[in-house]
Protein backbone atom coordinates (compact mmCIF):
# COMPACT_ATOMS: atom_id res chain seq x y z
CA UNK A 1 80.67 -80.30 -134.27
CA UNK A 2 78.39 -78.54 -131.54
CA UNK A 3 77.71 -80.83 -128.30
CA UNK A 4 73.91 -81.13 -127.78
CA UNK A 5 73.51 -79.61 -124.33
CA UNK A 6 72.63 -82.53 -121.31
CA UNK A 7 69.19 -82.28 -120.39
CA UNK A 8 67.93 -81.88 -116.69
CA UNK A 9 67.40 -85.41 -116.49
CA UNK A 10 70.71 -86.19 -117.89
CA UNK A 11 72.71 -83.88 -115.52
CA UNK A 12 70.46 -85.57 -112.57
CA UNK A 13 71.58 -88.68 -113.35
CA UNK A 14 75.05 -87.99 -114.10
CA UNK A 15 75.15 -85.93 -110.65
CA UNK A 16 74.32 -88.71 -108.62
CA UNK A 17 76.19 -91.31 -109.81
CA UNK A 18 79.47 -89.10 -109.63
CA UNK A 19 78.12 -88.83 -106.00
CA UNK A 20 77.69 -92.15 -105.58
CA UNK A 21 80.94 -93.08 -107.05
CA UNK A 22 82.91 -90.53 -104.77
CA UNK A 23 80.59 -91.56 -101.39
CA UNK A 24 80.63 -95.69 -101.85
CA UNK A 25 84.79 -95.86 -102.28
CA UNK A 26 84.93 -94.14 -98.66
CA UNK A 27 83.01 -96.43 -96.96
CA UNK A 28 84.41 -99.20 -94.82
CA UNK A 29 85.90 -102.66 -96.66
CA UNK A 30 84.35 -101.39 -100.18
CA UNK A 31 86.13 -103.65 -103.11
CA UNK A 32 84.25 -102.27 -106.10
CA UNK A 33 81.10 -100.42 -107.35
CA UNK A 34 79.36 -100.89 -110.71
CA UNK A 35 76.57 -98.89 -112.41
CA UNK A 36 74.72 -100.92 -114.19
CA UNK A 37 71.71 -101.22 -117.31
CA UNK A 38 70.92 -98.60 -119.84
CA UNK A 39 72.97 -95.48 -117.62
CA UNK A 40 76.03 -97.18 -118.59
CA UNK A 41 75.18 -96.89 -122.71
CA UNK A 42 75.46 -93.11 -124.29
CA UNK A 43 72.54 -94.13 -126.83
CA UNK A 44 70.05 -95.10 -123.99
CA UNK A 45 66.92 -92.74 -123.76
CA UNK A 46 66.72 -91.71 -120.72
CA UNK A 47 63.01 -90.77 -120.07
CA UNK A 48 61.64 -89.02 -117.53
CA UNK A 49 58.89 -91.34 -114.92
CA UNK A 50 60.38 -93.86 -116.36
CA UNK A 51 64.35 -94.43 -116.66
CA UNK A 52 66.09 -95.54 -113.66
CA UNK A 53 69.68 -96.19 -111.83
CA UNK A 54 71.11 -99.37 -110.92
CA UNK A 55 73.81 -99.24 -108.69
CA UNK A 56 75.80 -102.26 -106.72
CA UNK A 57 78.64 -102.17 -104.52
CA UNK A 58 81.34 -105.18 -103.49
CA UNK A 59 82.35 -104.81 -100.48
CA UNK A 60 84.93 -107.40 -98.61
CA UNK A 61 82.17 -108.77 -96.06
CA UNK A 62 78.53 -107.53 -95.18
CA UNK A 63 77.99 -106.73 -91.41
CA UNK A 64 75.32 -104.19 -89.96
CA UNK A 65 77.88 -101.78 -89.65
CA UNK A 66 78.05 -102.08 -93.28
CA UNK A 67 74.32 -101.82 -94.18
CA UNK A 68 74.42 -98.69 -92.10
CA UNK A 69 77.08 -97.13 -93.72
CA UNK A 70 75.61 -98.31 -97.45
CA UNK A 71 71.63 -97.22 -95.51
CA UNK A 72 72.73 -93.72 -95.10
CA UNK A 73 74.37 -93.38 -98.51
CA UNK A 74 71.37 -94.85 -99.90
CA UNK A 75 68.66 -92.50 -98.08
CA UNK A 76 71.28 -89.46 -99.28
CA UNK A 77 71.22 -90.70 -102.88
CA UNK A 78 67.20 -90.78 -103.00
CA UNK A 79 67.07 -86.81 -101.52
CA UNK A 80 67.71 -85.43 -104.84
CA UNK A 81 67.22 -88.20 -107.03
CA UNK A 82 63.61 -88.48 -107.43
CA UNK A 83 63.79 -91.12 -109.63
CA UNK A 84 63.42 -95.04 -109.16
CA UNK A 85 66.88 -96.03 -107.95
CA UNK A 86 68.39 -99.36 -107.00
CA UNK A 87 71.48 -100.36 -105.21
CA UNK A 88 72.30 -104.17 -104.73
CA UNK A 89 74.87 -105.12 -102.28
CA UNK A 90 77.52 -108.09 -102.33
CA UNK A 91 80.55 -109.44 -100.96
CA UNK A 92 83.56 -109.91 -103.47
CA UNK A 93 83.49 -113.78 -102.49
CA UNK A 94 79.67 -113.92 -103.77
CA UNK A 95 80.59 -111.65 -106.76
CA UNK A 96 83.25 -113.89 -108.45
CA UNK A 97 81.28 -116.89 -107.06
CA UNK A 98 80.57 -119.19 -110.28
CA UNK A 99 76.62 -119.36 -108.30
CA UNK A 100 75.94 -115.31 -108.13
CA UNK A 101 72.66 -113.98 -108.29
CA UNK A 102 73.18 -110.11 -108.86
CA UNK A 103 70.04 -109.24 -106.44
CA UNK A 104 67.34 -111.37 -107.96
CA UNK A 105 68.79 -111.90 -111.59
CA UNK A 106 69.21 -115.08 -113.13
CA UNK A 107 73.04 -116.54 -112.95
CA UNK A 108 74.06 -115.95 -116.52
CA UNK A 109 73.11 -111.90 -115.55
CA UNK A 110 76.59 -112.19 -114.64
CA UNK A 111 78.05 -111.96 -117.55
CA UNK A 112 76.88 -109.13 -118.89
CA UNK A 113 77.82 -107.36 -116.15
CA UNK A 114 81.21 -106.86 -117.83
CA UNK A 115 79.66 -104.30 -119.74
CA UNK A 116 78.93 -102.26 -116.69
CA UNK A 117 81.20 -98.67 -115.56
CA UNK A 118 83.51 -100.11 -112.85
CA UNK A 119 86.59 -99.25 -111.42
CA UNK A 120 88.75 -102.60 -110.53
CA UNK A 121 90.16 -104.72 -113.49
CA UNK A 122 89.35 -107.62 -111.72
CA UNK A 123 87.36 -109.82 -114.13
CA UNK A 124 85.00 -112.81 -113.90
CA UNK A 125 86.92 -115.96 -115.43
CA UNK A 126 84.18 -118.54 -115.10
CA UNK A 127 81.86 -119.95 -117.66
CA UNK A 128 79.52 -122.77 -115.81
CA UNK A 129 77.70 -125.40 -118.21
CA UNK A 130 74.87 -124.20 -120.49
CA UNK A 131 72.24 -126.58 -119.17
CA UNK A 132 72.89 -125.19 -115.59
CA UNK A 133 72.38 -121.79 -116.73
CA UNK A 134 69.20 -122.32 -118.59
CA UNK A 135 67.63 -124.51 -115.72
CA UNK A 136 68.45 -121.32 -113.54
CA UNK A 137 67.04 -118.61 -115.72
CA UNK A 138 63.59 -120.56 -116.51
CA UNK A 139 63.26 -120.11 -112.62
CA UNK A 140 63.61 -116.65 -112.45
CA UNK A 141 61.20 -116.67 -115.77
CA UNK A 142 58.98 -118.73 -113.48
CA UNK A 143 59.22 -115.88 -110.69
CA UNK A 144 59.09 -112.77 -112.76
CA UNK A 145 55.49 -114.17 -114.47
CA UNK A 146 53.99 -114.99 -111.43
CA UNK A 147 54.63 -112.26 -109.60
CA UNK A 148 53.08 -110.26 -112.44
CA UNK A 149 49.87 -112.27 -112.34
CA UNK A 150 49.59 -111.54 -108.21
CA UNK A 151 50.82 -107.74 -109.02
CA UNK A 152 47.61 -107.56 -111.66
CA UNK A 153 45.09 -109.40 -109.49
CA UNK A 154 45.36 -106.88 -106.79
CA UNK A 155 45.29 -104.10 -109.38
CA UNK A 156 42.94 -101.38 -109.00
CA UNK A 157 41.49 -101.28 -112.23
CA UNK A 158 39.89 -97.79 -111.85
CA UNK A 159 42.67 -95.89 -111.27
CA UNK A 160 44.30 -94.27 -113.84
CA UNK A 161 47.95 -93.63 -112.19
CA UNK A 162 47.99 -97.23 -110.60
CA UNK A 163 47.38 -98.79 -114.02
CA UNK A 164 50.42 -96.49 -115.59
CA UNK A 165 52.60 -97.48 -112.90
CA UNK A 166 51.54 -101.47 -113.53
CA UNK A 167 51.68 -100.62 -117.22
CA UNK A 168 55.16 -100.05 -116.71
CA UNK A 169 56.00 -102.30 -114.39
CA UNK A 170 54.69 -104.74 -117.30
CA UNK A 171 56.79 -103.51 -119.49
CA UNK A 172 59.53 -104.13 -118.02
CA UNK A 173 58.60 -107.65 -116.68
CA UNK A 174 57.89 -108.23 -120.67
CA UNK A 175 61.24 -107.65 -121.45
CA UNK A 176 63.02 -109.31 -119.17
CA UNK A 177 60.52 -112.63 -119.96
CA UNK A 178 61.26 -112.37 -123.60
CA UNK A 179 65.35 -111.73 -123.67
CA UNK A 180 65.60 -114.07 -120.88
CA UNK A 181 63.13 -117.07 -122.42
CA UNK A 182 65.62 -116.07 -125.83
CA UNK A 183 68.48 -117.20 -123.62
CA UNK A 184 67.24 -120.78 -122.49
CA UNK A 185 66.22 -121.57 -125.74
CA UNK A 186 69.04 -120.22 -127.62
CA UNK A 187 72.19 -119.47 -125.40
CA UNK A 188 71.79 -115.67 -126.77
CA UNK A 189 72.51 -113.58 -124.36
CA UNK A 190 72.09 -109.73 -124.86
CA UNK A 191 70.68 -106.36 -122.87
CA UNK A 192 67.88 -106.22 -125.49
CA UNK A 193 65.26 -108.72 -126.95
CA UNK A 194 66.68 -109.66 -130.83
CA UNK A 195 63.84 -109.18 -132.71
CA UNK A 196 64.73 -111.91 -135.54
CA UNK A 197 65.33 -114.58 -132.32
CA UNK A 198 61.90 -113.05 -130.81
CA UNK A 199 60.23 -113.76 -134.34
CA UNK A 200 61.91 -117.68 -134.46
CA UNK A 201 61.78 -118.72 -130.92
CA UNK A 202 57.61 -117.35 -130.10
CA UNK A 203 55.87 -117.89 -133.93
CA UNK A 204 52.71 -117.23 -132.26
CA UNK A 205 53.04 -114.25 -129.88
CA UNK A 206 52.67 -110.50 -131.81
CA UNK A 207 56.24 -110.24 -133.58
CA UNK A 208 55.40 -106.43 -133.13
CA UNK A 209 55.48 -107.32 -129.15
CA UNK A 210 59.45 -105.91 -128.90
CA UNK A 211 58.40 -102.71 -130.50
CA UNK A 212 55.56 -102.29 -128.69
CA UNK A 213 57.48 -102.37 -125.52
CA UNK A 214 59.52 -99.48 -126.83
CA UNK A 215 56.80 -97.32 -127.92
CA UNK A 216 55.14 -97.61 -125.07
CA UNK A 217 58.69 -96.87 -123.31
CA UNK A 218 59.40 -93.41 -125.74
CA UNK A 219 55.87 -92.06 -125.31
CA UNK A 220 54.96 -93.32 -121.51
CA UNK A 221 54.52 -89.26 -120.32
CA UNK A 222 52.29 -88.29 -123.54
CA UNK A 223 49.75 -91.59 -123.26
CA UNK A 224 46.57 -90.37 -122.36
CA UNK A 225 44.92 -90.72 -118.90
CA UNK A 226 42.63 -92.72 -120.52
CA UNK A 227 41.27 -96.22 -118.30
CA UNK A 228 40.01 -97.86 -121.47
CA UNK A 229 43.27 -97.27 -123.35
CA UNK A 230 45.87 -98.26 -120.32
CA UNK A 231 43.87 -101.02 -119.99
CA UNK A 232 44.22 -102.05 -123.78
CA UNK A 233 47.76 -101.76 -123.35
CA UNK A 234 48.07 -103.87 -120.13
CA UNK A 235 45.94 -106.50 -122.13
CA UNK A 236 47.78 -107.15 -125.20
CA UNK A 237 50.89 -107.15 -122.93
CA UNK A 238 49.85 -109.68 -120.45
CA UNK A 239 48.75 -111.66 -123.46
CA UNK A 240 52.06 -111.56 -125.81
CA UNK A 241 53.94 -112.87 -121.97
CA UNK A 242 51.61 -115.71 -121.71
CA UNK A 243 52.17 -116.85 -125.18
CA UNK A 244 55.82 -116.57 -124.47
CA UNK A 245 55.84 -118.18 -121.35
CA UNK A 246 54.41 -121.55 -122.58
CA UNK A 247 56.29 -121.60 -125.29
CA UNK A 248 59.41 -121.50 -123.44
CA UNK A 249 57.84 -123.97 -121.04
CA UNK A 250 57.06 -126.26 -123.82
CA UNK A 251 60.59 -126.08 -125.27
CA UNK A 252 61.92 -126.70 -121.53
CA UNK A 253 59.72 -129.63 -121.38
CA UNK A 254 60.79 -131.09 -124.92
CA UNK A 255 64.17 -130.34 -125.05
CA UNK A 256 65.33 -130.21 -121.30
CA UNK A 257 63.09 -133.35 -119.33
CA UNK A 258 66.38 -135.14 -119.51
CA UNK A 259 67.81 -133.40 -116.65
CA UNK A 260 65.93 -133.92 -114.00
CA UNK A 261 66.94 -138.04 -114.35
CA UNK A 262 70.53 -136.94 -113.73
């Protein structure tokens, strides 16, 4: 069998997380370091303008010292990795803490952080109550919508590379809404909206809305520079979110009003 060559891209990638890997164990009180989202699965596309690295590190406790230490790796990182990249810092304490956010991820993020490339075998033992959980996420659902409404209002609408960048930016936000509204009304938790939970849980939003997002993923470098069809895009996006968003709000309200007397 002959081993399809790693493109540019992939070698990038690959080169700096090995660099990061080697780097972030040598700094002071460092417990762990994950790398995280769709570097750590062979299938993901990784697509140039697009794809980016997560990275975290545990360290014992957080002091400037620290930050400097984890600054200067950072700043090193970014000088030849042109590419959006990410590193979220936390103690071990907060990490195995049955109340971690993972930056500004909902709680039950946690979990699927088992899938990510790490190098203790330390692993997370807790499972807090369902209702918690779900209250938790439909906050950060709360967040991520609103701050795309204020991202879009101050949106210039006449430039073409500031409506690709919110176009993706949207994209993302749209799939983070949708698998995350899945969760709270479902319990499913996964790295990818489930298109036959999308179709049950939102009847009235585009059931083509998940597939979408992917196209517009796979061919974000060949869409054309066009306002009117960016804009198109952004539209039917911003729509399909809405629809999802008061669904799950309704569902919250019908199924979930109980809690708040307790």
């Amino acid at each position: 069998m002959v081993r399809k060559a790693k493109s540019s891209l992939e070698l990038t990638f690959q080169e700096t997380i090995e660099c990061f890997c080697k780097r972030a164990k040598e700094l002071t009180g460092v417990y762990d370091v994950l790398i995280r989202g769709g570097a750590t699965h062979s299938q993901e596309q990784l697509i140039e303008n697009w794809s980016d690295l997560d990275l975290s590190i545990i360290v014992e406790d957080i002091k400037y010292k620290n930050l400097e230490e984890i600054r200067a790796l950072y700043q090193g990182l970014k000088e030849n990795f042109p590419y959006k990249l990410s590193l979220t810092i936390v103690t071990r304490v907060d990490f195995f803490s049955s109340y971690h956010h993972h930056g500004m991820k909902p709680i039950y993020y946690g979990y699927q952080l088992s899938t990510s490339k790490r190098f203790s075998n330390e692993k997370q033992f807790y499972m807090l109550n369902s209702r918690f959980l779900k209250e938790n996420c439909f906050s950060n659902i709360a967040y991520l919508i609103h701050d795309l409404r204020s991202r879009y209002l101050q949106l210039d609408l006449n430039n073409v590379e500031k409506l690709k960048e919110f176009l993706c930016h949207s994209v993302k936000r749209g799939k983070h809404i949708a698998k995350n509204s899945i969760f709270v009304m479902t319990g499913y938790m996964s790295e990818n909206i489930c298109i036959s939970r999308f179709k049950e849980c939102f009847p009235n939003a585009n059931p083509e809305f998940p597939e979408d997002l992917n196209r517009i993923k796979v061919s974000y470098n060949s869409l054309p520079d066009e306002i009117s069809t960016l804009a198109l895009h952004i539209e039917n996006i911003i729509n399909s979110i809405e629809i999802i968003y008061d669904d799950v709000l309704r569902f919250f309200q019908n199924n979930e009003l109980e809690f708040l007397a307790r």
